[in-house]
C-alpha atoms as a PDB file:
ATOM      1  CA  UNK A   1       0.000   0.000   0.000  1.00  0.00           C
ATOM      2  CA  UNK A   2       0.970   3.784  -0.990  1.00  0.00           C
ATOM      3  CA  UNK A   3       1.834   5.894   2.018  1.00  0.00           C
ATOM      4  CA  UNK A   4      -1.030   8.573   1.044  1.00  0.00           C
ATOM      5  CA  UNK A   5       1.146  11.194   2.025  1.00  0.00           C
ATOM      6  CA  UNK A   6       3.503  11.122  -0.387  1.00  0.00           C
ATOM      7  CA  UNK A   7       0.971  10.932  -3.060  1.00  0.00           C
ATOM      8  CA  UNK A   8       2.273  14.376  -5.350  1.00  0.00           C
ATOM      9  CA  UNK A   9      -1.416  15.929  -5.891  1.00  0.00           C
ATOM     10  CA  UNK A  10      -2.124  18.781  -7.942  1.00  0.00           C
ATOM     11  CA  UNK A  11      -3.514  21.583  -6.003  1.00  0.00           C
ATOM     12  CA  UNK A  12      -6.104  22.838  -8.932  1.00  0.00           C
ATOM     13  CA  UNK A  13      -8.299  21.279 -11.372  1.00  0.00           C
ATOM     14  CA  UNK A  14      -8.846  23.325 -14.319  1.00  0.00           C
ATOM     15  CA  UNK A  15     -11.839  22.986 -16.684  1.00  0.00           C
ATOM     16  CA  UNK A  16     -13.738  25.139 -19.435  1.00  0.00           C
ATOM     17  CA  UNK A  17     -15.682  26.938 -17.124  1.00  0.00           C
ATOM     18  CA  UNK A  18     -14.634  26.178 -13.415  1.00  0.00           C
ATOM     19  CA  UNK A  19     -11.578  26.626 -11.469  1.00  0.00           C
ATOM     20  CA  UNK A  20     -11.029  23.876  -8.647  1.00  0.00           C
ATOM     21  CA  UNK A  21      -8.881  24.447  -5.845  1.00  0.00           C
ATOM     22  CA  UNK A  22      -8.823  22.989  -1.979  1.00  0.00           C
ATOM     23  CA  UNK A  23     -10.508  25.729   0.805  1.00  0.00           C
ATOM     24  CA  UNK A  24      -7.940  27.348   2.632  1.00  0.00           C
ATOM     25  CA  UNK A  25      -7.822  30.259   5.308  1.00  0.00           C
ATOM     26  CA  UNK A  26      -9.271  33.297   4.317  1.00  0.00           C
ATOM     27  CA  UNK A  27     -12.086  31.160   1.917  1.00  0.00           C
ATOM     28  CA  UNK A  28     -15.098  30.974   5.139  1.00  0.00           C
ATOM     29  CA  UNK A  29     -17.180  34.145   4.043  1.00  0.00           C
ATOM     30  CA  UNK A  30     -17.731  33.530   0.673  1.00  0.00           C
ATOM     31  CA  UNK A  31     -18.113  29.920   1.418  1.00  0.00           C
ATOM     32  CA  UNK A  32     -20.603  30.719   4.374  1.00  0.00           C
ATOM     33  CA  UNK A  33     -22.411  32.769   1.647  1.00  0.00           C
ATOM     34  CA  UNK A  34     -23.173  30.261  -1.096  1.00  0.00           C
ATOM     35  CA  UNK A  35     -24.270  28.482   2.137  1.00  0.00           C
ATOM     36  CA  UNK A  36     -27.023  30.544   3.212  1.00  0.00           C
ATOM     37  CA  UNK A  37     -27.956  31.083  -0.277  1.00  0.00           C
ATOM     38  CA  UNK A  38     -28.480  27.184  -0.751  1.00  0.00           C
ATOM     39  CA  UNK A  39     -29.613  26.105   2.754  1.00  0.00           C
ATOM     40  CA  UNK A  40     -33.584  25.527   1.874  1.00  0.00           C
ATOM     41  CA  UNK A  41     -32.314  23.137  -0.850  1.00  0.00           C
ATOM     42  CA  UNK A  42     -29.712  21.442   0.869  1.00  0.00           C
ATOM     43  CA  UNK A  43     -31.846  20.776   4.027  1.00  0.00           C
ATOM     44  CA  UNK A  44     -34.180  18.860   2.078  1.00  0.00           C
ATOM     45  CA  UNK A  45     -31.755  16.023   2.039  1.00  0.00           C
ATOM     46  CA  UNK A  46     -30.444  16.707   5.371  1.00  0.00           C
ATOM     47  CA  UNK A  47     -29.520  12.394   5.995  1.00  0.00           C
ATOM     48  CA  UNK A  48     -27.227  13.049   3.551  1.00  0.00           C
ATOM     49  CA  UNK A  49     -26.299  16.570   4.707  1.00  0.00           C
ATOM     50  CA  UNK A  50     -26.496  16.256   8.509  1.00  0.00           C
ATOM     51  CA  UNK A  51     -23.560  19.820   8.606  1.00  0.00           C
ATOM     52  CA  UNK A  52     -26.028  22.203   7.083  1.00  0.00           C
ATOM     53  CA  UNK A  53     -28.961  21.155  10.318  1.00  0.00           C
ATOM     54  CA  UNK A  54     -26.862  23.859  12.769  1.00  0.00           C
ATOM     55  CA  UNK A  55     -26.937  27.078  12.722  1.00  0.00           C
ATOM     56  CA  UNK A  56     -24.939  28.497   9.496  1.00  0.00           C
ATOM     57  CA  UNK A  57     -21.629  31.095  10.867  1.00  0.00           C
ATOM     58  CA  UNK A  58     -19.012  32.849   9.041  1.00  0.00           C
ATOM     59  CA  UNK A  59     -16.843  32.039  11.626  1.00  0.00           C
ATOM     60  CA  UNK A  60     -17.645  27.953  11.402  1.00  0.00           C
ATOM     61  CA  UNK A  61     -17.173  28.811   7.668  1.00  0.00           C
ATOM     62  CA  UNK A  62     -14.043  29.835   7.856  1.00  0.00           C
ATOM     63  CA  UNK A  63     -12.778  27.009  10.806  1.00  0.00           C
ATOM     64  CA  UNK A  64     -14.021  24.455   7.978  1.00  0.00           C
ATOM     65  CA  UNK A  65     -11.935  25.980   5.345  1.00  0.00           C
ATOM     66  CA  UNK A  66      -8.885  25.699   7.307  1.00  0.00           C
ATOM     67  CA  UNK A  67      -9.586  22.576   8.557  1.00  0.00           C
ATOM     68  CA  UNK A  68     -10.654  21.193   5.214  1.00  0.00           C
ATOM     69  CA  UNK A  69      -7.078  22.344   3.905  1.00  0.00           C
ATOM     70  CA  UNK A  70      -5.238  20.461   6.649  1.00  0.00           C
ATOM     71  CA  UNK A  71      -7.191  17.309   5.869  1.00  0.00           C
ATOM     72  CA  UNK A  72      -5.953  17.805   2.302  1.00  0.00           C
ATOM     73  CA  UNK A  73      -2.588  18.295   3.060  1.00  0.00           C
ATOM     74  CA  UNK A  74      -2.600  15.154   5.240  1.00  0.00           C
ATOM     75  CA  UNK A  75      -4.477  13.269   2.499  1.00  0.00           C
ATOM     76  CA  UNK A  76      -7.281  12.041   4.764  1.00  0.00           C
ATOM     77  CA  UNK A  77      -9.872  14.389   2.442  1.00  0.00           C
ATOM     78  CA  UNK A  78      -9.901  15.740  -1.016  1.00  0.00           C
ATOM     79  CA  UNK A  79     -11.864  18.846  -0.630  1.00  0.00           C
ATOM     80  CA  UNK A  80     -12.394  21.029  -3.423  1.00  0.00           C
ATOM     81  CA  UNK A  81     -14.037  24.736  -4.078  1.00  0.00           C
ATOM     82  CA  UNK A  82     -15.383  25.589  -7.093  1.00  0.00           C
ATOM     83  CA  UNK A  83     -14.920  28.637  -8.702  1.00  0.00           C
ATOM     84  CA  UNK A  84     -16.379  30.021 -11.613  1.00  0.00           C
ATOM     85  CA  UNK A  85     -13.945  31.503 -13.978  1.00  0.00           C
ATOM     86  CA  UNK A  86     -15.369  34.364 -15.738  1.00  0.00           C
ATOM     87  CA  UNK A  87     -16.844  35.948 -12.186  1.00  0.00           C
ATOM     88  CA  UNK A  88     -14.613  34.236  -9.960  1.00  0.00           C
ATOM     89  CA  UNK A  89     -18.050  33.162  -7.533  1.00  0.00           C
ATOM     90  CA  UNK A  90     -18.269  30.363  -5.437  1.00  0.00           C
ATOM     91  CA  UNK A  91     -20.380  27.783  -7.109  1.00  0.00           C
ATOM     92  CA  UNK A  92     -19.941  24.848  -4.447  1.00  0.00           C
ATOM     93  CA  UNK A  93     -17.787  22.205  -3.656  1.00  0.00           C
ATOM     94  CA  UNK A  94     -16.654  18.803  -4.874  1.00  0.00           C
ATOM     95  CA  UNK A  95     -14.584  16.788  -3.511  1.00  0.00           C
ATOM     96  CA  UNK A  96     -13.267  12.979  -2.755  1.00  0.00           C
ATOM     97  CA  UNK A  97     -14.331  12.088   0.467  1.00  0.00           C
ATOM     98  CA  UNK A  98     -13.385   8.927   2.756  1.00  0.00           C
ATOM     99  CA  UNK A  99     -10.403   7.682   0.662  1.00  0.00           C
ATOM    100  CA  UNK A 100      -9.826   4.019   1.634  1.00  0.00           C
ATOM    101  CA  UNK A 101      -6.151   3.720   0.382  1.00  0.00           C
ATOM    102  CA  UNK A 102      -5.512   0.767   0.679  1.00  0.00           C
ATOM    103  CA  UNK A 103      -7.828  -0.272  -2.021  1.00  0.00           C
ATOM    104  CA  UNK A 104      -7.904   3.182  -3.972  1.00  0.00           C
ATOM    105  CA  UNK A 105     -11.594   3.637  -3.003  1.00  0.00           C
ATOM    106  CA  UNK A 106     -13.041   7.317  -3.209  1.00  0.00           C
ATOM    107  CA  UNK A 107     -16.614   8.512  -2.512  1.00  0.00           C
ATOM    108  CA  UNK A 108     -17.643  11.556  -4.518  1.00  0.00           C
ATOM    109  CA  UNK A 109     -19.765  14.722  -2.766  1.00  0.00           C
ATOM    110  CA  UNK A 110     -20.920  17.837  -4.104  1.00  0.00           C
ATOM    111  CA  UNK A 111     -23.474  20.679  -3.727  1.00  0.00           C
ATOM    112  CA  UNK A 112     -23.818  23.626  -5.914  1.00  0.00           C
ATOM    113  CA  UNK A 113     -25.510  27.199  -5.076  1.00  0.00           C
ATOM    114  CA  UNK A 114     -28.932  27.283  -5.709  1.00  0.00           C
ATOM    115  CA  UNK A 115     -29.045  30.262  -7.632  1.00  0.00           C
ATOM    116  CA  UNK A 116     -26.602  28.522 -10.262  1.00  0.00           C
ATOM    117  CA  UNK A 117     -28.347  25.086 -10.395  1.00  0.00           C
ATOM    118  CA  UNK A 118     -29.281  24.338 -13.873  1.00  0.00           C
ATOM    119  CA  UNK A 119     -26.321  25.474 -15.389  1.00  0.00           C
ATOM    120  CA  UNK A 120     -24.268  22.322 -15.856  1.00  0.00           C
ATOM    121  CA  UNK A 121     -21.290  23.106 -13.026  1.00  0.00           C
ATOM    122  CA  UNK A 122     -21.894  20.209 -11.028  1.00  0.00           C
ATOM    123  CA  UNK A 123     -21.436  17.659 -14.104  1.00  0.00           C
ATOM    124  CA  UNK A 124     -18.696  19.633 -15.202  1.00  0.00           C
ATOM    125  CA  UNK A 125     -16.900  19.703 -11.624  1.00  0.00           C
ATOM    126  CA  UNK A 126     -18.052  15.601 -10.840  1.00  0.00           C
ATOM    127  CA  UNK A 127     -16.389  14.521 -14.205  1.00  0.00           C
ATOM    128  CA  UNK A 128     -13.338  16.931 -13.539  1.00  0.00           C
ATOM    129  CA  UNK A 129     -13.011  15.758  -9.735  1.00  0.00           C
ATOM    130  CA  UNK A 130     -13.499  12.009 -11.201  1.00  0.00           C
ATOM    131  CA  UNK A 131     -10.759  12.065 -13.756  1.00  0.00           C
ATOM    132  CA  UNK A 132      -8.266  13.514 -11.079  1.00  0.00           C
ATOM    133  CA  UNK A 133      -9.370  10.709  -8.833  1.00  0.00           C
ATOM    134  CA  UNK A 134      -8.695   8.190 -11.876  1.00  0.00           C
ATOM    135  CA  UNK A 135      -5.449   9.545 -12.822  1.00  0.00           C
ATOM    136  CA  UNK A 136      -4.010  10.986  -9.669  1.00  0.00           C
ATOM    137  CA  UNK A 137      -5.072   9.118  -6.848  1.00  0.00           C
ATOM    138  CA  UNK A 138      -5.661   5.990  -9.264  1.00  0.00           C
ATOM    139  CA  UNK A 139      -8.405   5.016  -7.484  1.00  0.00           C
ATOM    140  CA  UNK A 140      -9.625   1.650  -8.969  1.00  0.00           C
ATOM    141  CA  UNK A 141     -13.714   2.996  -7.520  1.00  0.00           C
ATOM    142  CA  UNK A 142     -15.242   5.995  -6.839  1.00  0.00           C
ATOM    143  CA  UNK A 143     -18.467   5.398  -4.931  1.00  0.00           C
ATOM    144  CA  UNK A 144     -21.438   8.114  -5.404  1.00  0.00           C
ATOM    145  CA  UNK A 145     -23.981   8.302  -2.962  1.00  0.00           C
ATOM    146  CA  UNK A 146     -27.469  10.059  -3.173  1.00  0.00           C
ATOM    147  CA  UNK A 147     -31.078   9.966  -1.379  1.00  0.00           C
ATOM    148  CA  UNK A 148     -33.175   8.076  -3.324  1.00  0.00           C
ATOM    149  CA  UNK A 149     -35.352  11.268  -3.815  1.00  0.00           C
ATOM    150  CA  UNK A 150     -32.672  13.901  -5.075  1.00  0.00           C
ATOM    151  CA  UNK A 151     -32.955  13.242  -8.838  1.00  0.00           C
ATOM    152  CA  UNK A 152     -30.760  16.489  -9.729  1.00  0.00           C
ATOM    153  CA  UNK A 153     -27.727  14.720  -7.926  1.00  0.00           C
ATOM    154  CA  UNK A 154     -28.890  11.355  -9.491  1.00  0.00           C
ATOM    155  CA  UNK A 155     -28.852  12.693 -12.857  1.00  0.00           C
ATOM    156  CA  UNK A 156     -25.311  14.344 -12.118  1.00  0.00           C
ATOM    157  CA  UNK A 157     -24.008  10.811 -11.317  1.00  0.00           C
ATOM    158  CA  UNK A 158     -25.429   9.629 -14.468  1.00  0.00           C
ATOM    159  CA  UNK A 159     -24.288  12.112 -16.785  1.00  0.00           C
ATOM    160  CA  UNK A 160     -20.854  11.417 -15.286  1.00  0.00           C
ATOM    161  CA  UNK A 161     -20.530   8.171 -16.046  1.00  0.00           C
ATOM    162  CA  UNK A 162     -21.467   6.345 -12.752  1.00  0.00           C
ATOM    163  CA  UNK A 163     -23.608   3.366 -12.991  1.00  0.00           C
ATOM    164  CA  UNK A 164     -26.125   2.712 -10.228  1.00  0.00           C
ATOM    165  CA  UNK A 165     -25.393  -0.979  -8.108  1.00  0.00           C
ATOM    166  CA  UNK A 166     -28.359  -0.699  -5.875  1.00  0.00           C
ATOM    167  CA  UNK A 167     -30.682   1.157  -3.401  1.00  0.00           C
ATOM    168  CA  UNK A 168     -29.960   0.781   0.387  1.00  0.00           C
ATOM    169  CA  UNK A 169     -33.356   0.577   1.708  1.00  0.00           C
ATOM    170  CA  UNK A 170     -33.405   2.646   4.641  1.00  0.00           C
ATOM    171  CA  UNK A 171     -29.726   3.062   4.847  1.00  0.00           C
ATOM    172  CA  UNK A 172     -30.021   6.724   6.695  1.00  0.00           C
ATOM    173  CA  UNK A 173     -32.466   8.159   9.197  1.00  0.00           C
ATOM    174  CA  UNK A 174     -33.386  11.641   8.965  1.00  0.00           C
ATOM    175  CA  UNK A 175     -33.190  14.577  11.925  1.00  0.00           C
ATOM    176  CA  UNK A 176     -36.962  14.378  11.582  1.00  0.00           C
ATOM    177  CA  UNK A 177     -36.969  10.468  12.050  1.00  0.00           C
ATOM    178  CA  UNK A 178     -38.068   9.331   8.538  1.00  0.00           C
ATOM    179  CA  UNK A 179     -35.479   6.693   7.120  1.00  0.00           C
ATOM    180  CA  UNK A 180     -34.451   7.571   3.509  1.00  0.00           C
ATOM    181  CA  UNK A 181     -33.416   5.049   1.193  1.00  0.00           C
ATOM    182  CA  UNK A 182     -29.846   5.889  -1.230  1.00  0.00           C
ATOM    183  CA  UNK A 183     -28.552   5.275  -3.926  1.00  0.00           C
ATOM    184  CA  UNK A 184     -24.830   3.844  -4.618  1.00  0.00           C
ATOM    185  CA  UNK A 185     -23.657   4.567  -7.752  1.00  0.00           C
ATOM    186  CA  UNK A 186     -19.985   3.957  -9.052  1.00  0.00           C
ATOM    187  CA  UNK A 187     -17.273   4.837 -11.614  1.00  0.00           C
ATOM    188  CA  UNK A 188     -14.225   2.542 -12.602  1.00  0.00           C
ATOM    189  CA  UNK A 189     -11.363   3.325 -14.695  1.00  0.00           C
ATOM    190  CA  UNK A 190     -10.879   2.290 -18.175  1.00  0.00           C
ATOM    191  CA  UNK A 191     -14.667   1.512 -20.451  1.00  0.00           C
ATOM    192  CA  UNK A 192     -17.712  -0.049 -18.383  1.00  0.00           C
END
């Protein structure tokens, strides 16, 4: 097994539209502010979002960032912000979560700002975020995981390439006590 931390990583992704780069200090405010703009959307999938349920600070914005930079550093999370090009706005963020390096498995997250939904970032940032996984990390799967419900972020996973292996029936429960059922997609290098 690869000691993760000596994995060389590139520290941007670069696509048509989106620049991709790990939080880091100084990153909470406009972070906090896609945030707020996006909470009533995120919160409707809050089993797989249990951080947006507490109250929403600049200052735990910012804490994340920093934290979320460390954890990259260290290799024990692939965060990523994205950024759109042409207005330099935070869109979201991407990243590879829960690396299991020992078997170069990846899971996939992402959430984009509601006021930019619809716009094709998150496919864009998912298949740029996947190929860096593929080539730099060579991760051999990258896992995608979705409520059952959220067809936007099913529909991401599908225009990425990720195939869907099942539906865990009541895998998560809710703050409100309803279990939710999710989907596990996946993506492997090389065709099918």
């Amino acid at each position: 097994m690869i000691d993760p931390i000596r994995l060389e990583l590139p520290n941007a992704i670069e696509t048509e539209r989106l620049h991709l780069r790990p939080p880091r200090a100084g990153d909470g405010a406009a972070l906090h502010e896609a945030i707020v703009e996006s909470l009533t959307e995120m919160r409707r999938f809050l089993a797989s979002l249990p951080w947006v349920a507490g109250e929403q600070r600049a200052e735990v914005s910012e804490a994340w960032c920093r934290d979320a930079h460390a954890n990259f550093q260290a290799r024990k999370d692939l965060p990523f912000l994205l950024f759109e090009k042409r207005s330099d706005q935070l869109l979201g963020a991407t990243g590879l979560h829960r690396p299991v390096w020992s078997t170069r498995r990846v899971e996939v997250g992402y959430w984009c700002r509601t006021s930019r939904h619809r716009e094709g970032f998150m496919t864009e940032a998912v298949e740029a975020v996947s190929r860096y996984a593929l080539t730099h990390t060579h991760a051999v799967r990258i896992e995608l995981l979705t409520d059952e419900e959220n067809l936007p972020s099913r529909k991401v996973a599908e225009r990425c390439g990720f195939v869907l292996e099942g539906i865990l029936r009541h895998e998560r429960r809710a703050p409100d006590g309803t279990l939710r059922n999710t989907c596990m997609y996946a993506r492997f290098p090389g065709p099918g």
